[in-house]
Structures are given as C-alpha cells and as structure tokens.
PDB file of N, CA and C in Angstrom:
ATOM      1  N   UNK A   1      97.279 168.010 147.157  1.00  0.00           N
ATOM      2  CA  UNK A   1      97.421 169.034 148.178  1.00  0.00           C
ATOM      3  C   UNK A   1      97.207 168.396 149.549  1.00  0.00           C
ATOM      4  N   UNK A   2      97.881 168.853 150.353  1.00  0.00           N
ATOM      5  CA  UNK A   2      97.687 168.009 151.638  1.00  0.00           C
ATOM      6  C   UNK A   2      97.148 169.122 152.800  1.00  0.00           C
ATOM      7  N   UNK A   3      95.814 168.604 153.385  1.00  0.00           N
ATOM      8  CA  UNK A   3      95.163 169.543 154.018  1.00  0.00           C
ATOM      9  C   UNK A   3      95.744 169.371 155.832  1.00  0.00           C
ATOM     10  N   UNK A   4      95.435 170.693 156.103  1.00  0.00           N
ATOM     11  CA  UNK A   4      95.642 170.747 157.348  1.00  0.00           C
ATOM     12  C   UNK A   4      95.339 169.659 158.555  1.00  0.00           C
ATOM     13  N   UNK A   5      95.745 169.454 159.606  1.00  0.00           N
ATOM     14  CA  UNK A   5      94.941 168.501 160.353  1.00  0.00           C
ATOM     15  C   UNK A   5      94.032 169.873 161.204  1.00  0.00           C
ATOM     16  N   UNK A   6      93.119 169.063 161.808  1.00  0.00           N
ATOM     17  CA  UNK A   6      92.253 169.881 162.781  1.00  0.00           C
ATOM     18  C   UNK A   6      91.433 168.327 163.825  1.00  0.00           C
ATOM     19  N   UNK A   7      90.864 169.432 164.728  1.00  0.00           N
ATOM     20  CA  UNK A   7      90.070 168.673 165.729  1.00  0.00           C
ATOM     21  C   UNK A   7      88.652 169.039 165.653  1.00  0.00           C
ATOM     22  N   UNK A   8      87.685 168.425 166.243  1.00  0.00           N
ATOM     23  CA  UNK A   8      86.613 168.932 166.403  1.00  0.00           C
ATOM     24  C   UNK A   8      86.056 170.121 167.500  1.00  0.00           C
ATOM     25  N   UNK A   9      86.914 170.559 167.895  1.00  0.00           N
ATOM     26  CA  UNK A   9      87.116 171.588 169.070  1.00  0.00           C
ATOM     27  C   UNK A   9      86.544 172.402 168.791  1.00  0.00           C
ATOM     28  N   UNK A  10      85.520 173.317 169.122  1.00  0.00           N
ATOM     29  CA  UNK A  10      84.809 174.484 168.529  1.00  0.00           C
ATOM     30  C   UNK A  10      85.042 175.937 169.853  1.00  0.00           C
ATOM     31  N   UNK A  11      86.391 176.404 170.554  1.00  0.00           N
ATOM     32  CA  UNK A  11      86.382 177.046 171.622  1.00  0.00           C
ATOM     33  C   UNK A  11      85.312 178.399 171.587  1.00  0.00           C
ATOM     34  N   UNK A  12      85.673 178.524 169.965  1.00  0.00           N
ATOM     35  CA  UNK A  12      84.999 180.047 170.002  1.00  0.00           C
ATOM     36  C   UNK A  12      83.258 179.665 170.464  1.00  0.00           C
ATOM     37  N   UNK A  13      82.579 178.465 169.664  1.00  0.00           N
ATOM     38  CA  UNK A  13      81.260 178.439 170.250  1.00  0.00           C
ATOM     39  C   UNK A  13      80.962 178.120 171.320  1.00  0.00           C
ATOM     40  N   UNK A  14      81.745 176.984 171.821  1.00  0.00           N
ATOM     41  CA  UNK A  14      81.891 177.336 173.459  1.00  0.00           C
ATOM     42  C   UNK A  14      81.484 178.706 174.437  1.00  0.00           C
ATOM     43  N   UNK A  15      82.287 179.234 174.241  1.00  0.00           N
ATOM     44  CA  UNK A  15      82.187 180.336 174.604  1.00  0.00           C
ATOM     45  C   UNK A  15      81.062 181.266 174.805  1.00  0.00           C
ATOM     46  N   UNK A  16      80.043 181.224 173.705  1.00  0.00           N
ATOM     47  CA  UNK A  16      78.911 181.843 173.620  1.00  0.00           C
ATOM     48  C   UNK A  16      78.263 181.488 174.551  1.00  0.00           C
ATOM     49  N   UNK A  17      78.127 180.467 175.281  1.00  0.00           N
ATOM     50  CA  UNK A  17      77.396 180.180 176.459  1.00  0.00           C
ATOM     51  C   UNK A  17      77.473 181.187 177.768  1.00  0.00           C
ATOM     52  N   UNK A  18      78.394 181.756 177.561  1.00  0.00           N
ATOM     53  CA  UNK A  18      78.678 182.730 178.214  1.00  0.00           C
ATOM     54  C   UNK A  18      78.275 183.833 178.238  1.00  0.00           C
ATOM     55  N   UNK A  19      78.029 184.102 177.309  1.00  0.00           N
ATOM     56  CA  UNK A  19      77.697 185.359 176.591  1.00  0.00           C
ATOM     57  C   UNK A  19      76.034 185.769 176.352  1.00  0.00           C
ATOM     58  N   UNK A  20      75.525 185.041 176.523  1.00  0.00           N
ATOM     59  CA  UNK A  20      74.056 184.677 176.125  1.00  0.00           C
ATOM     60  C   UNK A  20      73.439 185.768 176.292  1.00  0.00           C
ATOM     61  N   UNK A  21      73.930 186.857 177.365  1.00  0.00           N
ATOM     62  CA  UNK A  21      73.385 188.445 177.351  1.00  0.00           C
ATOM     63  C   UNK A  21      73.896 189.269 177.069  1.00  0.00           C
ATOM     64  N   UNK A  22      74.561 189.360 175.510  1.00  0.00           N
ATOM     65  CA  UNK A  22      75.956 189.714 175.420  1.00  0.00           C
ATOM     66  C   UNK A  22      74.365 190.705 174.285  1.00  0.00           C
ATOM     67  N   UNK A  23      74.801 192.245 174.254  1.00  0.00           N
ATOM     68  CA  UNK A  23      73.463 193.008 173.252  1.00  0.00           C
ATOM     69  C   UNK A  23      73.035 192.224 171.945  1.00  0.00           C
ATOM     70  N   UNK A  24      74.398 191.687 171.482  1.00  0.00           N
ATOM     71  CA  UNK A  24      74.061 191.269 170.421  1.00  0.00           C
ATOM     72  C   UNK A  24      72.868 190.271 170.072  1.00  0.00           C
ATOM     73  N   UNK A  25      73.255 189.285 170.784  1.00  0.00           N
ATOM     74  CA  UNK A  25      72.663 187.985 171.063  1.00  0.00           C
ATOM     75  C   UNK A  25      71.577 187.634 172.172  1.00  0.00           C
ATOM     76  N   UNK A  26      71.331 188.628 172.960  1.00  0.00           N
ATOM     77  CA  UNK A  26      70.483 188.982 174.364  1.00  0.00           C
ATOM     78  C   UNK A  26      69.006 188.198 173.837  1.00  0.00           C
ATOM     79  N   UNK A  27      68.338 188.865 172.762  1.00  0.00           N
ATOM     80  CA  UNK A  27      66.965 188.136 172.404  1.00  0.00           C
ATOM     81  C   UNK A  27      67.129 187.365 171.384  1.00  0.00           C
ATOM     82  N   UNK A  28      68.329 186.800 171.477  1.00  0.00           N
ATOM     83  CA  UNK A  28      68.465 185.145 170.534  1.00  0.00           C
ATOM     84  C   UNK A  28      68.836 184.112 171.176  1.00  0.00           C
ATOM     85  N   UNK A  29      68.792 184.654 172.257  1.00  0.00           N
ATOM     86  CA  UNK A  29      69.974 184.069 173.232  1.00  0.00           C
ATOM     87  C   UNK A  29      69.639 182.438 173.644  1.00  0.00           C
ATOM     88  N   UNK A  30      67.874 182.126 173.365  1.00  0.00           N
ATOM     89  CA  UNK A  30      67.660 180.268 173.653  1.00  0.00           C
ATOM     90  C   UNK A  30      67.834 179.587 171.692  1.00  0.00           C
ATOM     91  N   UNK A  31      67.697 180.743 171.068  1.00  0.00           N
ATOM     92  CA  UNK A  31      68.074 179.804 169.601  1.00  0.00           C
ATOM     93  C   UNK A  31      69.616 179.806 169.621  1.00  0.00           C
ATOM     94  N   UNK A  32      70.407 180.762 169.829  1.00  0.00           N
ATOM     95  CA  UNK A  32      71.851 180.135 170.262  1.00  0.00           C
ATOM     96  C   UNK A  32      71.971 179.187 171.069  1.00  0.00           C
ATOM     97  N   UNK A  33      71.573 178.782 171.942  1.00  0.00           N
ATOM     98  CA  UNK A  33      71.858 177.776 173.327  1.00  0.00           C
ATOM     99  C   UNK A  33      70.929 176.699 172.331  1.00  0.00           C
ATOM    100  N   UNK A  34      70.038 176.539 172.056  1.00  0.00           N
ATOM    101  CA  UNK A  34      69.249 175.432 170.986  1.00  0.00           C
ATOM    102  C   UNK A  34      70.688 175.140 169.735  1.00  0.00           C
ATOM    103  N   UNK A  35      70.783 175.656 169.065  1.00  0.00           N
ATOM    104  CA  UNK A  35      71.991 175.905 167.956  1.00  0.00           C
ATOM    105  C   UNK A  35      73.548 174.887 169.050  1.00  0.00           C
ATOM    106  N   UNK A  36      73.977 175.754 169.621  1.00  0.00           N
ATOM    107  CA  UNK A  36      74.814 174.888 170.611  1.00  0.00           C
ATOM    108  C   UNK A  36      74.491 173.664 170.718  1.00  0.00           C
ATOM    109  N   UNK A  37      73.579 173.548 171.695  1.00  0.00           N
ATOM    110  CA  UNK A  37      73.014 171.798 171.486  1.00  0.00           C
ATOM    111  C   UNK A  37      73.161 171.397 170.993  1.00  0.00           C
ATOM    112  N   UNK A  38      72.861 171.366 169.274  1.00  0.00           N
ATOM    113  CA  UNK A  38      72.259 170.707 167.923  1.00  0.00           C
ATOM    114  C   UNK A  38      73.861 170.723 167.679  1.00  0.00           C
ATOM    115  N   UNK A  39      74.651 171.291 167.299  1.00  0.00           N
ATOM    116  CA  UNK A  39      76.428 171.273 167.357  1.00  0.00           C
ATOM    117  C   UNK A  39      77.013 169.977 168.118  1.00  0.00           C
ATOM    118  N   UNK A  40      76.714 170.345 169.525  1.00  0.00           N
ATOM    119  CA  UNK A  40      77.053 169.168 169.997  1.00  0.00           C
ATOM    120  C   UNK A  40      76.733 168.046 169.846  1.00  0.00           C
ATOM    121  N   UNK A  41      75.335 167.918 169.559  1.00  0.00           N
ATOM    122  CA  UNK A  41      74.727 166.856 169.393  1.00  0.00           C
ATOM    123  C   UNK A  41      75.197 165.955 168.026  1.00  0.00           C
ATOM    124  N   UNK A  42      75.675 166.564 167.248  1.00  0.00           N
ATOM    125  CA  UNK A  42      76.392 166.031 165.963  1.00  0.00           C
ATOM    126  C   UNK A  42      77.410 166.138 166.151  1.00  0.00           C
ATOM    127  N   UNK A  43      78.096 166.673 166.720  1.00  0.00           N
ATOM    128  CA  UNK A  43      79.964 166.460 167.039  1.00  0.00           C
ATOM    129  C   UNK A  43      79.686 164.906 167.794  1.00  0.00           C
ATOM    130  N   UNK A  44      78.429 164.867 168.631  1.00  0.00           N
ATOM    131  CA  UNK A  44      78.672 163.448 169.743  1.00  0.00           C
ATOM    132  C   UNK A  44      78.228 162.113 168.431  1.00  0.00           C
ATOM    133  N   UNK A  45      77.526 162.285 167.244  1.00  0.00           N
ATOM    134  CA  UNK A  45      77.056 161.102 166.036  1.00  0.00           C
ATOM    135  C   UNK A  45      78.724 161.397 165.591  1.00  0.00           C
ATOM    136  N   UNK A  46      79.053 161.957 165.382  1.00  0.00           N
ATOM    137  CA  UNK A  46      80.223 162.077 164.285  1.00  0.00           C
ATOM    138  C   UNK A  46      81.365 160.931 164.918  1.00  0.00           C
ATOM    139  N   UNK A  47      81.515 161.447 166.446  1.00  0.00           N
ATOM    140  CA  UNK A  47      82.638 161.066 167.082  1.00  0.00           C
ATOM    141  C   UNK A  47      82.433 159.494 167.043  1.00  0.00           C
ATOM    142  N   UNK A  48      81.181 159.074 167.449  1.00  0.00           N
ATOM    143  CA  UNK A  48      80.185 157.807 168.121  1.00  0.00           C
ATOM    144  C   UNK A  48      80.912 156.625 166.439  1.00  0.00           C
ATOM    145  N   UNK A  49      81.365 157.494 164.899  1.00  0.00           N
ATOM    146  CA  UNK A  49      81.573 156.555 164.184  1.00  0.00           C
ATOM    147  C   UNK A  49      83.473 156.444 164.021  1.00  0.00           C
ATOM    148  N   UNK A  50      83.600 155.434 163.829  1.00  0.00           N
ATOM    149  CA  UNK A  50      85.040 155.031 163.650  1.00  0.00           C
ATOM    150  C   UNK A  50      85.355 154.756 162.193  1.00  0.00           C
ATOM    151  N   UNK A  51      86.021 156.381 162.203  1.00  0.00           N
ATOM    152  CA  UNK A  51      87.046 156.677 160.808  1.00  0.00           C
ATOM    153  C   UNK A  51      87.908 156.816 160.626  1.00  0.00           C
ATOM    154  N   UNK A  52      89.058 156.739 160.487  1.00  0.00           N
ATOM    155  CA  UNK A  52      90.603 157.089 160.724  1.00  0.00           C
ATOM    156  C   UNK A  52      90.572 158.903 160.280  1.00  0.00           C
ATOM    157  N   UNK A  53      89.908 159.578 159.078  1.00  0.00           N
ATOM    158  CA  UNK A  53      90.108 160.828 158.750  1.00  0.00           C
ATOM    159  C   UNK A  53      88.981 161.163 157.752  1.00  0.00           C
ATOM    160  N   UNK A  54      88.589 162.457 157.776  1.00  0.00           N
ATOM    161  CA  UNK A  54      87.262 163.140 157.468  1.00  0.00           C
ATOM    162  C   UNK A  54      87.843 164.369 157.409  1.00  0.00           C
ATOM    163  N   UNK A  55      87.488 164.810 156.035  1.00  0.00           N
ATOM    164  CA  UNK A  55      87.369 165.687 155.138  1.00  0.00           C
ATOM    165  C   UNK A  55      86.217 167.193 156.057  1.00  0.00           C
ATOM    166  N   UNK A  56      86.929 168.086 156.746  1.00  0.00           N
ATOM    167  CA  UNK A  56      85.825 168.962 157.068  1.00  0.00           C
ATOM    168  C   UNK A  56      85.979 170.151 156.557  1.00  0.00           C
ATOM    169  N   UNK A  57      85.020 170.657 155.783  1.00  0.00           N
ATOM    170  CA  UNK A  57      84.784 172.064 155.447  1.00  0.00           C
ATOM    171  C   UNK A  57      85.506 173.460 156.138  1.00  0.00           C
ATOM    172  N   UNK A  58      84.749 173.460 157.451  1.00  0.00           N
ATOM    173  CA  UNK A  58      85.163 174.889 157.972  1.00  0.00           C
ATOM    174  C   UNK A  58      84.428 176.133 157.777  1.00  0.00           C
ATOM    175  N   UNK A  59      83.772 176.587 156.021  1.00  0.00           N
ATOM    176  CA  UNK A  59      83.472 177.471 156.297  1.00  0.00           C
ATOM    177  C   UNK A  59      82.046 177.580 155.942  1.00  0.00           C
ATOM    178  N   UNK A  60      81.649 176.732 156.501  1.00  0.00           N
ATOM    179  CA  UNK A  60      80.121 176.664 156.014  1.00  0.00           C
ATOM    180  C   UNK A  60      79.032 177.082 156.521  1.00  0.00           C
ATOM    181  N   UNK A  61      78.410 177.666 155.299  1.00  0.00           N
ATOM    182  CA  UNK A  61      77.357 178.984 155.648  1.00  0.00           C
ATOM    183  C   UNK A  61      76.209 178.820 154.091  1.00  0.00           C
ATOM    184  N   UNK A  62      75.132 179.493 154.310  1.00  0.00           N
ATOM    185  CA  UNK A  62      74.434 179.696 153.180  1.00  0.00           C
ATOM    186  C   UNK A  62      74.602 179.694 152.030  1.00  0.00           C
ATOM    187  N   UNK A  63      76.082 180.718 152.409  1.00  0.00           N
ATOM    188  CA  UNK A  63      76.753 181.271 150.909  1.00  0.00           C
ATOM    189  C   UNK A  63      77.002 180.435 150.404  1.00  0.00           C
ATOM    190  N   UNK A  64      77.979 179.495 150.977  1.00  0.00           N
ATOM    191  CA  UNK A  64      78.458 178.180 150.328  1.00  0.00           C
ATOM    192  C   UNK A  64      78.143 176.782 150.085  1.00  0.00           C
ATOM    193  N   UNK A  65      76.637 176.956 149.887  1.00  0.00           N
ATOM    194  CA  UNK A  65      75.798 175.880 149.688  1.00  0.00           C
ATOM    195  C   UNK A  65      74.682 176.288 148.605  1.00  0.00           C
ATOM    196  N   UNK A  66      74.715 174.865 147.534  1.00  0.00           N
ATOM    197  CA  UNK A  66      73.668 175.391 146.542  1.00  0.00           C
ATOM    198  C   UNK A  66      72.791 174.392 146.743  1.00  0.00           C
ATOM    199  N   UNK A  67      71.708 174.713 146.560  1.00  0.00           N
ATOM    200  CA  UNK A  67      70.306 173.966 146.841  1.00  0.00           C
ATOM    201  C   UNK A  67      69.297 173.907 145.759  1.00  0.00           C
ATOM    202  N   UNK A  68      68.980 172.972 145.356  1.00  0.00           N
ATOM    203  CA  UNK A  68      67.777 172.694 144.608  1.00  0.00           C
ATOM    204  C   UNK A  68      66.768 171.974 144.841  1.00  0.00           C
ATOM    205  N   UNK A  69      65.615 172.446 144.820  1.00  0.00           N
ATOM    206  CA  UNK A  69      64.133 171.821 144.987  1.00  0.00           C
ATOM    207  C   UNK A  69      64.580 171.045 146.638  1.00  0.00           C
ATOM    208  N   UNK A  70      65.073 172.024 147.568  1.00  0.00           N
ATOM    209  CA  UNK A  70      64.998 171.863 148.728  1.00  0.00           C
ATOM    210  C   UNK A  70      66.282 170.659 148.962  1.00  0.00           C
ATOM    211  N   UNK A  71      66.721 170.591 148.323  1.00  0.00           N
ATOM    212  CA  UNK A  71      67.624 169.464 148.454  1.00  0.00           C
ATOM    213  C   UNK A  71      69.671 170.132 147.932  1.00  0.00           C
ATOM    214  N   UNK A  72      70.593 169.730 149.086  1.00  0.00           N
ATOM    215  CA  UNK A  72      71.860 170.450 148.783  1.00  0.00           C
ATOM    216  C   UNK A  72      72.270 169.435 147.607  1.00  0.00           C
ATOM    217  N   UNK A  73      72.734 170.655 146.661  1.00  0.00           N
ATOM    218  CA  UNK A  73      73.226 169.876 145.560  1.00  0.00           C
ATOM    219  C   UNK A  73      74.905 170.247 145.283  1.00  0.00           C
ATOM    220  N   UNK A  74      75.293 170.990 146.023  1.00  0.00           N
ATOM    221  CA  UNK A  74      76.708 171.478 146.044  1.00  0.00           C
ATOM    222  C   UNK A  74      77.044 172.122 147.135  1.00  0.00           C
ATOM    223  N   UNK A  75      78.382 172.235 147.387  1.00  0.00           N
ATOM    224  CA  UNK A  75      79.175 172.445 148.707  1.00  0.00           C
ATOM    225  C   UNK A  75      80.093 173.426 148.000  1.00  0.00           C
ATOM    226  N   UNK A  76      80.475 174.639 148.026  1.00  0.00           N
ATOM    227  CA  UNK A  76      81.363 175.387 147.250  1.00  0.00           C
ATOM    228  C   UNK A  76      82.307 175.921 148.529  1.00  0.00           C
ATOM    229  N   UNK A  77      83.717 176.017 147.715  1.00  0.00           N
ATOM    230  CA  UNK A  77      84.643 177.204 148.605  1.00  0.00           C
ATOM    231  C   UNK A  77      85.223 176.772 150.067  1.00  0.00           C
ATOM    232  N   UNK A  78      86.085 175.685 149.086  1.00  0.00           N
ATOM    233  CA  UNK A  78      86.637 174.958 150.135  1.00  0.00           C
ATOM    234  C   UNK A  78      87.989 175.075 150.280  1.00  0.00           C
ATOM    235  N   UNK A  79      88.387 176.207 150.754  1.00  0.00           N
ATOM    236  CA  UNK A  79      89.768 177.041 150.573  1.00  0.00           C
ATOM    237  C   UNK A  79      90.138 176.567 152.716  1.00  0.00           C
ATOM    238  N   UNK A  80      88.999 176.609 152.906  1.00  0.00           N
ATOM    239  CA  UNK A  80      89.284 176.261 154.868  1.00  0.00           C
ATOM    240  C   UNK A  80      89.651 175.014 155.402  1.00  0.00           C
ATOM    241  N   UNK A  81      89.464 174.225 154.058  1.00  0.00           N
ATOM    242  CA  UNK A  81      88.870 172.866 154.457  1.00  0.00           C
ATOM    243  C   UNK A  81      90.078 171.773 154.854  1.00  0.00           C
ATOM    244  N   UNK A  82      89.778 171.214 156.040  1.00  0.00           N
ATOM    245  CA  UNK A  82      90.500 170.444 157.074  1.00  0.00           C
ATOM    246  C   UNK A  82      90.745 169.175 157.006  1.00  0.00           C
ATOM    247  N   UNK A  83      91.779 168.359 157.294  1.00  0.00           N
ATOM    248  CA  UNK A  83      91.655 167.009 157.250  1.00  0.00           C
ATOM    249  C   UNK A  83      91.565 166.897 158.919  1.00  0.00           C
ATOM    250  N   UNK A  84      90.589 166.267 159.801  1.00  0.00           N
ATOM    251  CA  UNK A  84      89.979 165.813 160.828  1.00  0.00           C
ATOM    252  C   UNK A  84      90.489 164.523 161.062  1.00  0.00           C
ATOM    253  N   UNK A  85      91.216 163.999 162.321  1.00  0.00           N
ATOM    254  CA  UNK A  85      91.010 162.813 163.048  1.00  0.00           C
ATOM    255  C   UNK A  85      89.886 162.878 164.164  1.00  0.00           C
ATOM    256  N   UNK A  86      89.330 161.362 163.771  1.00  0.00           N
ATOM    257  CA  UNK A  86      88.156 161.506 164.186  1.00  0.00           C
ATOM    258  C   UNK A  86      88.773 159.797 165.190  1.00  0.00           C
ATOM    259  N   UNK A  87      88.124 159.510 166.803  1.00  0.00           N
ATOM    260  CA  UNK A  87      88.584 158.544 167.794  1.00  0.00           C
ATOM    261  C   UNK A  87      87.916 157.750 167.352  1.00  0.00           C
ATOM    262  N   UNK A  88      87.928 156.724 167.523  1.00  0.00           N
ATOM    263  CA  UNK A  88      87.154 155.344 167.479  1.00  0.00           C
ATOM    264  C   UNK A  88      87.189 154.846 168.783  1.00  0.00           C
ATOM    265  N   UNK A  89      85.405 155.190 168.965  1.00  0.00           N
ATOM    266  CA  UNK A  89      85.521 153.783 170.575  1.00  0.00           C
ATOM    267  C   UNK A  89      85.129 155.274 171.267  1.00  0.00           C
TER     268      UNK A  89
END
C-alpha cells in the first residue's frame, strides 16, 4: 500500500496560540502553550535527524496506544498514517 506523503506542518495547532482565551481553553490556556512548546520542540529533534522518509501516525491519542507496566507496548489504528519527508541539514 503506498501511503500518503505529508509534512510536518501542524496549521491547525498553530493556531491555538491564538486562541488561548478562546471559553474552551481559557483556564488551560499555559498547559496548551506548554503542550505547543513540547510539539515544537520535537518537530525541531525530528527535523535536526537526516532521513530520507518516516512513517507518521496521525492519529494519535490514548485510544490508540496500549501500555503495559507503564511502558507503550503497541501503536493501534493506523488507517491516517503518513509517509513524511523529513530535510537533512
């Protein structure tokens, strides 16, 4: 099966920066902006290695992670999942 290409572009979380007093998010609003960070901060390790292509998930959440004795032991439900060019340099 040949997976989609994608980028590491995240516009929609972007965005939330914006929003930070938005009702929803109003008194979450520095663990979102913390959360953001921590995003970026691993989009900037990811980029920093030179791979030609990487396998990315997409829809990953709680649901789709199994865990044992604190440790992930499976990745399920990979119906989203992207083939990524990733830059070198």
């Amino acid at each position: 099966m040949e997976l989609p290409h994608a980028t590491m572009d995240e516009p929609e979380i972007w965005a939330l920066r914006e929003r930070l007093d938005h009702p929803w998010i109003k008194d979450r609003s520095s663990e979102v902006l913390d959360n953001i960070g921590r995003l970026e901060r691993t989009i900037a390790r990811a980029c920093a290695r030179c791979v030609s292509r990487v396998v990315c998930h997409r829809d990953f959440g709680g649901y789709n992670i199994l865990i044992d004795d604190g440790r992930v032991v499976a990745i399920l439900d990979w119906d989203h999942a992207v083939l990524g060019s990733m830059m070198c340099g």
